[in-house]
N, C-alpha and C. Protein backbone atom coordinates (compact mmCIF):
# COMPACT_ATOMS: atom_id res chain seq x y z
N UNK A 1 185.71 141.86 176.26
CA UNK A 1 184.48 141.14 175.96
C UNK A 1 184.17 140.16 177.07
N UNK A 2 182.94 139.59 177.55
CA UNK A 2 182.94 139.19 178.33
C UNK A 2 182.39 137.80 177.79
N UNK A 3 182.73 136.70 178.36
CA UNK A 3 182.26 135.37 177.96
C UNK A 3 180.70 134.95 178.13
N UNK A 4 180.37 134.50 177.02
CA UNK A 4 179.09 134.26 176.81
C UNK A 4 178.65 132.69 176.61
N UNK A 5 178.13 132.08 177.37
CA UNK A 5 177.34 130.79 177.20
C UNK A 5 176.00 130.72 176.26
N UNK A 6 175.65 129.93 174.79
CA UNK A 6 175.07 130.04 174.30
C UNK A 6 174.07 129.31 174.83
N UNK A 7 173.81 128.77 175.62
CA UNK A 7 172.35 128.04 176.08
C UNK A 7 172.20 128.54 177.61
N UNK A 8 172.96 130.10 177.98
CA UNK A 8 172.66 130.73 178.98
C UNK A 8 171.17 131.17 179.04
N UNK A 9 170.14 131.73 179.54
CA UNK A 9 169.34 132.75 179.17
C UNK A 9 169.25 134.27 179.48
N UNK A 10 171.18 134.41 180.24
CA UNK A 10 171.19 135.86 180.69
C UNK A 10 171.43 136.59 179.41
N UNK A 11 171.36 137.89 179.34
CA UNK A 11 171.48 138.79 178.77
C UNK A 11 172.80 138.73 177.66
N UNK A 12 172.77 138.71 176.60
CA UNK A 12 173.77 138.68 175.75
C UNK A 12 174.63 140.04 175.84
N UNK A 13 176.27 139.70 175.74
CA UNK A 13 176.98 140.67 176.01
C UNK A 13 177.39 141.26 174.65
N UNK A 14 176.71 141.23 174.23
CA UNK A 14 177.42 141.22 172.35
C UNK A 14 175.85 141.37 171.84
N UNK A 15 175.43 142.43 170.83
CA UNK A 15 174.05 142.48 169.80
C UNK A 15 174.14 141.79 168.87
N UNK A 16 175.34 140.90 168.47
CA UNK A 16 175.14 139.46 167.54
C UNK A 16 174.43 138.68 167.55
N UNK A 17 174.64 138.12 169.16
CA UNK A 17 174.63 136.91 169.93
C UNK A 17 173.00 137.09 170.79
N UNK A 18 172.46 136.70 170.55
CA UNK A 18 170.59 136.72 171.29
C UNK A 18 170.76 135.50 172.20
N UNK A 19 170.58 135.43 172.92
CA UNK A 19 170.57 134.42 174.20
C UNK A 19 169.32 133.33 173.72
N UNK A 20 169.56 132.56 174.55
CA UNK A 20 168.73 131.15 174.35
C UNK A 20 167.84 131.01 175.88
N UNK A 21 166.55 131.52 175.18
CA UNK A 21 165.62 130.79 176.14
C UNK A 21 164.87 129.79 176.09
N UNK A 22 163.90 129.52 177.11
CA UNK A 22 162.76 128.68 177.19
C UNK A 22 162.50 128.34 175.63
N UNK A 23 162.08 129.60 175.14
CA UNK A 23 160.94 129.14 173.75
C UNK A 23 162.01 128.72 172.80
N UNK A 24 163.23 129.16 172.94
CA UNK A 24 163.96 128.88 171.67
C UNK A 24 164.46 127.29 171.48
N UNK A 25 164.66 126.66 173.04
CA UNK A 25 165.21 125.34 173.12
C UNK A 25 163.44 124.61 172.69
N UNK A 26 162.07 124.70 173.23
CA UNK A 26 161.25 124.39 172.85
C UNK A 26 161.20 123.85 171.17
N UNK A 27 161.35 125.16 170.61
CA UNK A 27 161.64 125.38 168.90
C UNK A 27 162.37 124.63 168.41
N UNK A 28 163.59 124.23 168.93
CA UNK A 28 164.53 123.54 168.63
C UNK A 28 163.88 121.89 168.76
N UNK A 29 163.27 121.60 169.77
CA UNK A 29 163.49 120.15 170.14
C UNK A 29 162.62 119.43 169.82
N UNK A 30 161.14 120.55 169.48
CA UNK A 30 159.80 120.07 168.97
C UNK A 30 160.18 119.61 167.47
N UNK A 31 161.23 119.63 167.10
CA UNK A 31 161.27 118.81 165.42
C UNK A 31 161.64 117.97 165.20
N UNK A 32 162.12 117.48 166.41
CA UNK A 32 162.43 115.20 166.30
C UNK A 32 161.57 114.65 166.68
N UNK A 33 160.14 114.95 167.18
CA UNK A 33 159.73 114.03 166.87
C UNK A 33 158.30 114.10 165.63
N UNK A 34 158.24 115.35 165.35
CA UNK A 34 157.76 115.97 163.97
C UNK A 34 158.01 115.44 162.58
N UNK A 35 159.86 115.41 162.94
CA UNK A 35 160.31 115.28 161.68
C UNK A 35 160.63 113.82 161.64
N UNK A 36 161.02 113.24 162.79
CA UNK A 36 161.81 112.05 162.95
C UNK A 36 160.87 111.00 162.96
N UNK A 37 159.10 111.10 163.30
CA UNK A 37 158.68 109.60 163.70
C UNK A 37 158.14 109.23 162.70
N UNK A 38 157.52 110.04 161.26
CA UNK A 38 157.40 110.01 160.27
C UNK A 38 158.66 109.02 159.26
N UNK A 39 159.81 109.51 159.66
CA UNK A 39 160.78 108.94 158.86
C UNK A 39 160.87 107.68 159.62
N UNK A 40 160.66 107.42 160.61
CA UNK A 40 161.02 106.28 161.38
C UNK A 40 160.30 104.87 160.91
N UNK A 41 158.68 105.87 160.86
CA UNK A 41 157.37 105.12 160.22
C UNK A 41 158.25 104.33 158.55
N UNK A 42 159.10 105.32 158.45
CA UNK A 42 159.35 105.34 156.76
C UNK A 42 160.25 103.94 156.42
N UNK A 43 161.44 103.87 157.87
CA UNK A 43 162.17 102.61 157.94
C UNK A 43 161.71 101.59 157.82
N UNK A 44 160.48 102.46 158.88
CA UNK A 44 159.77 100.66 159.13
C UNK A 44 159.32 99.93 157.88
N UNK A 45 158.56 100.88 156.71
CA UNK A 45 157.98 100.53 155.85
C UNK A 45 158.50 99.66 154.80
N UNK A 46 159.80 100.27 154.89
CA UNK A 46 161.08 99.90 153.87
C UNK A 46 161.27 98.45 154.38
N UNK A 47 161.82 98.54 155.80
CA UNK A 47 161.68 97.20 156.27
C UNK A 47 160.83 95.94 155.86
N UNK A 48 159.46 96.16 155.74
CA UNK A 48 158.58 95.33 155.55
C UNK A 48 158.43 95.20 154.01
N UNK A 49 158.31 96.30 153.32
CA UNK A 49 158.38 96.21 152.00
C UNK A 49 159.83 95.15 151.40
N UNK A 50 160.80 94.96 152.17
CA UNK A 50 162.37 94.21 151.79
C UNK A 50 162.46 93.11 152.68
N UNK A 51 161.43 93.05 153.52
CA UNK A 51 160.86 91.60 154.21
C UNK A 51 162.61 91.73 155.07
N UNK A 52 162.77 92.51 155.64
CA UNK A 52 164.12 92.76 156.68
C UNK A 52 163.62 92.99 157.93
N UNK A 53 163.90 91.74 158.74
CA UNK A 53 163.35 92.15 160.11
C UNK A 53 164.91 93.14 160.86
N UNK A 54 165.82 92.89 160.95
CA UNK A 54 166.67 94.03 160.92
C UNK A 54 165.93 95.62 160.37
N UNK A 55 165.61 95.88 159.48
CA UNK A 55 165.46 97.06 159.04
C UNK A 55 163.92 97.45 160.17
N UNK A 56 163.35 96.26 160.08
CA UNK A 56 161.88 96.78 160.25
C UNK A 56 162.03 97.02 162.39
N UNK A 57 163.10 96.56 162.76
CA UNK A 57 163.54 96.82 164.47
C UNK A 57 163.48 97.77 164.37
N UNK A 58 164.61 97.68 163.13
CA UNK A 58 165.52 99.69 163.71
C UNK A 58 164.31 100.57 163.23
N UNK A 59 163.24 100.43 162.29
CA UNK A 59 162.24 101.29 162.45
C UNK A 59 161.31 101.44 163.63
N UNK A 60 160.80 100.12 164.38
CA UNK A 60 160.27 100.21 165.31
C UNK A 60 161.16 100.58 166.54
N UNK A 61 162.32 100.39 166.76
CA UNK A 61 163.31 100.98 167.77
C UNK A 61 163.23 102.71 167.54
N UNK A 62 163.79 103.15 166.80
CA UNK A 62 163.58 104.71 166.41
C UNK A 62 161.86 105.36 166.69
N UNK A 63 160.88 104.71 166.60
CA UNK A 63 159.44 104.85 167.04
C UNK A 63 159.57 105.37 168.42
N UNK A 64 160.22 104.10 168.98
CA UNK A 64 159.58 104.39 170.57
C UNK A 64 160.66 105.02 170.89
N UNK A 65 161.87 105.42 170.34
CA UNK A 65 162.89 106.02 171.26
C UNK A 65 162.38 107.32 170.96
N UNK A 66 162.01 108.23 169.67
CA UNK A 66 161.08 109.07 169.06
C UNK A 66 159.83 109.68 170.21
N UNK A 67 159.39 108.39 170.26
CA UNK A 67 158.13 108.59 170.69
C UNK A 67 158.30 108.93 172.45
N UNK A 68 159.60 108.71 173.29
CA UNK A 68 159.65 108.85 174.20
C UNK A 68 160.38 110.31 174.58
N UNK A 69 160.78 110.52 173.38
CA UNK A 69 161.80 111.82 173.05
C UNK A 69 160.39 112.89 173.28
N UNK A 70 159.33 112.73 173.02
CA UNK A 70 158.07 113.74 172.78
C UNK A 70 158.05 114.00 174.27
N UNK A 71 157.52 113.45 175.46
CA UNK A 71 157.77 113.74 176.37
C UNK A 71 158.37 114.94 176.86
N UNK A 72 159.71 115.06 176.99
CA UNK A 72 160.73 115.88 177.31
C UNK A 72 160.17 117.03 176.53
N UNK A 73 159.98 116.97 174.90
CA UNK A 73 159.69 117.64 174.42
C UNK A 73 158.27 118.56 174.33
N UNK A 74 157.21 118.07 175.02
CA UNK A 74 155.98 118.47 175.79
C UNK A 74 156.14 119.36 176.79
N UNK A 75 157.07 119.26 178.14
CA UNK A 75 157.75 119.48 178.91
C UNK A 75 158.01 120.67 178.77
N UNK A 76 158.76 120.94 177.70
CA UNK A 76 159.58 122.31 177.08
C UNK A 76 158.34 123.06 177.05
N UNK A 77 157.40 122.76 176.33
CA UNK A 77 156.39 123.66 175.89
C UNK A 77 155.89 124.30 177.06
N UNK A 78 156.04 124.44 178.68
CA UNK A 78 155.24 124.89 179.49
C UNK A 78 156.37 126.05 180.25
N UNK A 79 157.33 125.76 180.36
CA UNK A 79 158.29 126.97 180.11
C UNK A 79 158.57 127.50 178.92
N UNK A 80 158.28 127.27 178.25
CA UNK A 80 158.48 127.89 176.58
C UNK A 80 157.17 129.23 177.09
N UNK A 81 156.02 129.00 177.27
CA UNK A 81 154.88 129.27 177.24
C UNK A 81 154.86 130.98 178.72
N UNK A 82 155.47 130.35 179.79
CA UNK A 82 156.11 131.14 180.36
C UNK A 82 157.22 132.12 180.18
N UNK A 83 158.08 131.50 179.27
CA UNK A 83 158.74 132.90 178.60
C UNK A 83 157.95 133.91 177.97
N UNK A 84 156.75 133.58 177.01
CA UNK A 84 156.62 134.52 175.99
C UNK A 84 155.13 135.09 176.75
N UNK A 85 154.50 133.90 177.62
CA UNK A 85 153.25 134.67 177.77
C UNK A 85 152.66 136.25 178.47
N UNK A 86 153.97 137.34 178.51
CA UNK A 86 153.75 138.61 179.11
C UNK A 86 154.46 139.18 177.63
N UNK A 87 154.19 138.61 176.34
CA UNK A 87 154.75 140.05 175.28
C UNK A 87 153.68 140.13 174.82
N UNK A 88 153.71 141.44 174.13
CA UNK A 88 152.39 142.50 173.66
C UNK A 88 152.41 141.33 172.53
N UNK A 89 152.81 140.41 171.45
CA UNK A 89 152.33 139.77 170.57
C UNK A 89 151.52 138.40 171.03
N UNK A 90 151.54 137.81 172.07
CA UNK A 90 151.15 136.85 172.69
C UNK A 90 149.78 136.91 172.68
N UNK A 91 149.19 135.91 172.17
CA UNK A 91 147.65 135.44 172.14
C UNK A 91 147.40 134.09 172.95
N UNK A 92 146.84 134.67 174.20
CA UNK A 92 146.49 133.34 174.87
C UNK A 92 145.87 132.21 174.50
N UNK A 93 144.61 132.87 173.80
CA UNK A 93 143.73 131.33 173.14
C UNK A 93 144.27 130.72 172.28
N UNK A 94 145.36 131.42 171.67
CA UNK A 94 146.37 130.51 170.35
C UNK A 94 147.65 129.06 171.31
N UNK A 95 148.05 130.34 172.21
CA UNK A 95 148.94 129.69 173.27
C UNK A 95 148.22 128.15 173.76
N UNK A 96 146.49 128.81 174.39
CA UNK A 96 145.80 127.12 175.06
C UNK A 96 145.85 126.16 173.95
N UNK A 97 145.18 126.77 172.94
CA UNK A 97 144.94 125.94 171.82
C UNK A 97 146.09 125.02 171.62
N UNK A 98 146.91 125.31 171.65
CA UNK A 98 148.40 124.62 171.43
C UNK A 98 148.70 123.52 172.57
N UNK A 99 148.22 124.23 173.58
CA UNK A 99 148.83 123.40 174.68
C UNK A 99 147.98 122.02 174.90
N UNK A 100 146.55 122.39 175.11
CA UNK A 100 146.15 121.30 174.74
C UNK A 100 145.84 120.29 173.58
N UNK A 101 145.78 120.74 172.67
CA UNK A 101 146.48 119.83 171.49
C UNK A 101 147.32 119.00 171.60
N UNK A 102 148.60 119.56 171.95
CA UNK A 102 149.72 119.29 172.51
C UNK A 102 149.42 118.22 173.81
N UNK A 103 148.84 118.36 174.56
CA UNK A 103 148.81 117.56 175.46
C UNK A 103 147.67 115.66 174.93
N UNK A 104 146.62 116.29 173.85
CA UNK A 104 146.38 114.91 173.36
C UNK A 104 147.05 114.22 172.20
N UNK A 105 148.12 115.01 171.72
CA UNK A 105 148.89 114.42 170.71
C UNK A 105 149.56 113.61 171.57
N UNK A 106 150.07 113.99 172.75
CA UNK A 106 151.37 113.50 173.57
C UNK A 106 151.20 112.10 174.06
N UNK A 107 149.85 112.02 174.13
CA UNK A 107 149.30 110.80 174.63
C UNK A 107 148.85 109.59 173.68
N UNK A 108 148.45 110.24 172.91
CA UNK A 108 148.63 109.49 171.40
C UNK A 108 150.01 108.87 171.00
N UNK A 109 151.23 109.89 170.99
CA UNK A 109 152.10 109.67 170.43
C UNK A 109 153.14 108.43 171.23
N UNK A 110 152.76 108.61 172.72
CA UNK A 110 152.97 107.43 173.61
C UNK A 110 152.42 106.14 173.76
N UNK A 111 151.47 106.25 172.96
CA UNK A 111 150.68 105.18 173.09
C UNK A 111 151.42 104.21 171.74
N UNK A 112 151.06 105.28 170.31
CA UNK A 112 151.91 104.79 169.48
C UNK A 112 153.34 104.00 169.60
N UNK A 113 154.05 104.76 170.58
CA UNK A 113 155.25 103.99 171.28
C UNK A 113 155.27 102.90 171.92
N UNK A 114 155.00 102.59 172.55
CA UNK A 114 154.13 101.20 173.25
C UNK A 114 153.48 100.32 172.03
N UNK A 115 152.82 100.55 171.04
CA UNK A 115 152.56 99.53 170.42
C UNK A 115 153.84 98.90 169.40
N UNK A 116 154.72 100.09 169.42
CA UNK A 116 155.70 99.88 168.44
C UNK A 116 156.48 98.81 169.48
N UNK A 117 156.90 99.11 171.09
CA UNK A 117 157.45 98.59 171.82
C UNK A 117 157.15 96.43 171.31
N UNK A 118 155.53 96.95 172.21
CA UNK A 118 155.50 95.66 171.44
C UNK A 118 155.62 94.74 170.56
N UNK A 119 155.60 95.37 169.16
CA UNK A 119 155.68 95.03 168.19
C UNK A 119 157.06 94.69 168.17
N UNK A 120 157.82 95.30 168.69
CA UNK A 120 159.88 95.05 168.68
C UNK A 120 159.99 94.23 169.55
N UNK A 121 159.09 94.06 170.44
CA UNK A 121 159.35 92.53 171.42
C UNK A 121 159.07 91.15 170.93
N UNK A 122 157.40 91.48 169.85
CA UNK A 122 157.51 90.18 169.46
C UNK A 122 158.24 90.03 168.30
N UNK A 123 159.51 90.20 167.81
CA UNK A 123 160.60 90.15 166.82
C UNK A 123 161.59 89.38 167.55
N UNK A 124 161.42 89.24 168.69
CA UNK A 124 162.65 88.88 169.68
C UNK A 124 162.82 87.61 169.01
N UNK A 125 164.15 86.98 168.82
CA UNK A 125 164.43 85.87 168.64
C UNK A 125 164.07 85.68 167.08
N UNK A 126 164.03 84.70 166.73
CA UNK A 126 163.24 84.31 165.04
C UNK A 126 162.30 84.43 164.86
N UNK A 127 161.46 84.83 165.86
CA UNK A 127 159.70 84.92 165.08
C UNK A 127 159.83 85.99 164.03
N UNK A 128 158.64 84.98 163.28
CA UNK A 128 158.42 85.71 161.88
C UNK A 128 157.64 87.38 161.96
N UNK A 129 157.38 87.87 160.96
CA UNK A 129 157.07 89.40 161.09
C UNK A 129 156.11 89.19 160.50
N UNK A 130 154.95 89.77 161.76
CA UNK A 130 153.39 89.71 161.40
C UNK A 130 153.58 91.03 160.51
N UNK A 131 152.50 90.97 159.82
CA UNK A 131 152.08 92.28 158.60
C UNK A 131 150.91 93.27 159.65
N UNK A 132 149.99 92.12 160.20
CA UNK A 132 148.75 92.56 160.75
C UNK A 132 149.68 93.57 161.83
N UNK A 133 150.43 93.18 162.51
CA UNK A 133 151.46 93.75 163.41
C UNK A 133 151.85 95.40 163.24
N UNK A 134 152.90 95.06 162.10
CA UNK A 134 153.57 96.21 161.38
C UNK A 134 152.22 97.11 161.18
N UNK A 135 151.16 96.67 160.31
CA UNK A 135 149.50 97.71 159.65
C UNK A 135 149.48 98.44 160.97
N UNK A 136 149.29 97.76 162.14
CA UNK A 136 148.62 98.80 163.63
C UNK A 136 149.20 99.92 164.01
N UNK A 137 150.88 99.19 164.02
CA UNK A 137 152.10 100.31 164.06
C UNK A 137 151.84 101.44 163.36
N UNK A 138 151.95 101.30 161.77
CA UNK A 138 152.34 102.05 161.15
C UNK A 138 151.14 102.98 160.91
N UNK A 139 150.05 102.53 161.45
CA UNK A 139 148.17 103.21 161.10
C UNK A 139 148.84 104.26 162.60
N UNK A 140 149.41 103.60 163.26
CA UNK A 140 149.22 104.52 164.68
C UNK A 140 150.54 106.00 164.44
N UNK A 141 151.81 105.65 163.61
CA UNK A 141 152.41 106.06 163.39
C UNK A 141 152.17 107.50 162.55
N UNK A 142 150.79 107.09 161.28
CA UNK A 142 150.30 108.10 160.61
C UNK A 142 149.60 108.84 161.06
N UNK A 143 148.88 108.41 162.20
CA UNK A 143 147.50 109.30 163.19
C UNK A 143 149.25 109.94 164.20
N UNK A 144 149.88 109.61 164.44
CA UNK A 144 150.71 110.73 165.95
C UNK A 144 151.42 111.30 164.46
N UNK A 145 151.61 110.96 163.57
CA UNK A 145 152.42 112.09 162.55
C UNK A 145 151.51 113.24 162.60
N UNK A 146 150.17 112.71 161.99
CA UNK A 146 149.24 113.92 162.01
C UNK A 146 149.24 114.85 163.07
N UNK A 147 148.80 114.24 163.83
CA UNK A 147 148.45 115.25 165.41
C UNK A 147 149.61 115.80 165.37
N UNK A 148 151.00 115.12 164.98
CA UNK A 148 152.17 116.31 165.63
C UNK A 148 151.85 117.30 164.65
N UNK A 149 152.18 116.97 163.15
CA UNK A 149 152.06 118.62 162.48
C UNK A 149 150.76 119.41 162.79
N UNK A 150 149.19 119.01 163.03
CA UNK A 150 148.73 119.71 163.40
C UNK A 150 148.96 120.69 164.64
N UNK A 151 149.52 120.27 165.61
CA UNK A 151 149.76 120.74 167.16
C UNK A 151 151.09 121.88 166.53
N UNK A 152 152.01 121.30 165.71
CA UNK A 152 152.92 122.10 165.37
C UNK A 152 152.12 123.11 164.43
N UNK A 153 151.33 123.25 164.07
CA UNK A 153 150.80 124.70 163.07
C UNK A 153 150.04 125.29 164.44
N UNK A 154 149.29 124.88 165.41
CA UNK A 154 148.91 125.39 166.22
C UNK A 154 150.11 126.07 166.75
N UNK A 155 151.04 125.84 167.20
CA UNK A 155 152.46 126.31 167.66
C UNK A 155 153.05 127.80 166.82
N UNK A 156 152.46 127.39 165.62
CA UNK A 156 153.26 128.35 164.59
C UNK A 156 152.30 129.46 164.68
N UNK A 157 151.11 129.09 164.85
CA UNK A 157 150.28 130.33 164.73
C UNK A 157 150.55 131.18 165.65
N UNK A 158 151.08 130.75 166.81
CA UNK A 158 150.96 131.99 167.97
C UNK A 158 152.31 132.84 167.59
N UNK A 159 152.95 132.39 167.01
CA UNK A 159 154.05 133.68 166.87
C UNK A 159 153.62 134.73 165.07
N UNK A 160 153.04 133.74 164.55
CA UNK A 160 152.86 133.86 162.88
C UNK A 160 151.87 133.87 162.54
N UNK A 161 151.25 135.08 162.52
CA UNK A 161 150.00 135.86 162.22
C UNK A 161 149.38 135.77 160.14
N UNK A 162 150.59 135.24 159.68
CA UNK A 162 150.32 135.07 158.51
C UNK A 162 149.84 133.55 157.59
N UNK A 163 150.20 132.56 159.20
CA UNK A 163 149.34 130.84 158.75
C UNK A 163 147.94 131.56 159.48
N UNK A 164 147.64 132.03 160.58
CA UNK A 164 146.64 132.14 161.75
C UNK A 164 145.21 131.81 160.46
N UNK A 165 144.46 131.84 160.68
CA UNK A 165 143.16 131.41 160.13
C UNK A 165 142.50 132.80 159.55
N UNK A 166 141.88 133.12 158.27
CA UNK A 166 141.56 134.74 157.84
C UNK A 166 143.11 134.52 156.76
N UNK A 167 142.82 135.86 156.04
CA UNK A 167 143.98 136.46 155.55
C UNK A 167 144.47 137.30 156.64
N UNK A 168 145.79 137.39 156.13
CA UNK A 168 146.76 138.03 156.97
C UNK A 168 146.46 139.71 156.63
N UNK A 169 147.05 140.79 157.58
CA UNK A 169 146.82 142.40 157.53
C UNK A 169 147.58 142.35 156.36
N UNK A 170 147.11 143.31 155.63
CA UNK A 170 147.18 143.77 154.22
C UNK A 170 148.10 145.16 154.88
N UNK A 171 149.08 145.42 154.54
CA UNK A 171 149.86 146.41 154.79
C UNK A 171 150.37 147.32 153.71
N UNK A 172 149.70 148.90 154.47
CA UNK A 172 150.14 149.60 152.99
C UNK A 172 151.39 151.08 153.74
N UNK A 173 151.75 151.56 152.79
CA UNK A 173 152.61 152.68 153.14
C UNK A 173 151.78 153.88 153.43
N UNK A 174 151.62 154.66 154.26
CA UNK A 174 151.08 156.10 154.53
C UNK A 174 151.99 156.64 155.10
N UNK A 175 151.84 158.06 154.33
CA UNK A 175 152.96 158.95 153.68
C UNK A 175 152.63 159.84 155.26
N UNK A 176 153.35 160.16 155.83
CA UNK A 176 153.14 161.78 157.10
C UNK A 176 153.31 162.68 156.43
N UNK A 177 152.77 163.95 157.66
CA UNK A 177 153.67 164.80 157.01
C UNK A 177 154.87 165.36 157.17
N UNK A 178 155.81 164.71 157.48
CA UNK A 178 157.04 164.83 157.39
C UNK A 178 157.79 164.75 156.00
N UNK A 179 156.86 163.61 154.95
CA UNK A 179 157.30 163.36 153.67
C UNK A 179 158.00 161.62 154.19
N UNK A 180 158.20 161.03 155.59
CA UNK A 180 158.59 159.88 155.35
C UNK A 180 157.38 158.83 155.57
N UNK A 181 157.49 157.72 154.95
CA UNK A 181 156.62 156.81 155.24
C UNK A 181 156.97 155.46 156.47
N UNK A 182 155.49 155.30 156.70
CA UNK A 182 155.86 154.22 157.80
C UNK A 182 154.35 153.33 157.80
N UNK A 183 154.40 151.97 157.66
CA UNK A 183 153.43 151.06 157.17
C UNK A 183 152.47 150.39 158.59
N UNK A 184 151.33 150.79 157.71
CA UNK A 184 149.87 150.79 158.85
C UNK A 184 149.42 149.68 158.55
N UNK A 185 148.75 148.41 159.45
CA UNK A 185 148.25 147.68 158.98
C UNK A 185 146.26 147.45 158.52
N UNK A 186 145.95 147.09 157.40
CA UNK A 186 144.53 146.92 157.52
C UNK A 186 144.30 145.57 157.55
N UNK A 187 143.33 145.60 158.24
CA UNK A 187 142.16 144.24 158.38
C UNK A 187 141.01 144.35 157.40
């Protein structure tokens, strides 16, 4: 058997084992800050709701570290995009659609970071915890949540023909004449 690196992208030596490309590390990395700045938003909230400026840092700390994590994770998407954009399932206008989405979420979602930044600077020391403060954060936190899951269904559509917009092909069995069946799709 020959040794196999799982975050290689050569050729797997084994039909178990599928190699790791571009799109798959993309897939992987696009869900921290999807999944993570939402929950982060969530610390923060907790924070302020328990009047814990401790709690309400580590929410705004997790924001911008989140929010800087998107970056890298933007990044991915343009070799991701280069792996897949020569297979017969690949839809370019689904692909742009994504990308630029993707590219005004990204800017959003940085921006969001930066206000959170601020907001964790003026905590420094004993100052008290503005509310008006935390509201901007957390308003900015709900607008880059949005844009990410939207940008992420844009994402999903190009491989997954069954979110895409329309109903999905209605697929039925037609019989050959051989007597075996094999499934045709209708629109």
């Amino acid at each position: 058997r020959v040794a196999f690196h799982p975050w290689s992208c050569e050729q797997s030596p084994s039909p178990e084992v599928a190699p790791v490309n571009a799109a798959h590390i993309h897939l992987i990395v696009n869900h921290l800050p999807i999944v993570g700045l939402p929950l982060a938003g969530l610390v923060a909230v907790w924070g302020v709701l328990r009047r814990s400026r401790d709690i309400v840092r580590t929410g705004l700390g997790l924001i911008v570290i989140l929010s800087v994590i998107t970056y890298p994770v933007f990044l991915s998407g343009g070799r991701a995009e280069d792996s897949i954009e020569e297979a017969a399932w690949a839809v370019e206008t689904l692909i742009e659609r994504h990308e630029e989405r993707a590219e005004t979420t990204l800017i959003i979602v940085l921006v969001t970071g930066a206000i959170a930044a601020v907001a964790l600077w003026q905590l420094r020391g004993d100052r008290p915890l503005k509310l008006v403060g935390a509201g901007i954060v957390l308003g900015a936190v709900l607008i880059s949540s949005t844009m990410l899951g939207w940008t992420a269904l844009d994402g999903g559509k190009i491989r997954h023909d069954e979110i895409r917009d329309g109903s999905p092909p209605i697929r039925e069995t037609v019989e050959t004449d051989d007597g075996a069946g094999h499934e045709e799709a209708e629109h």
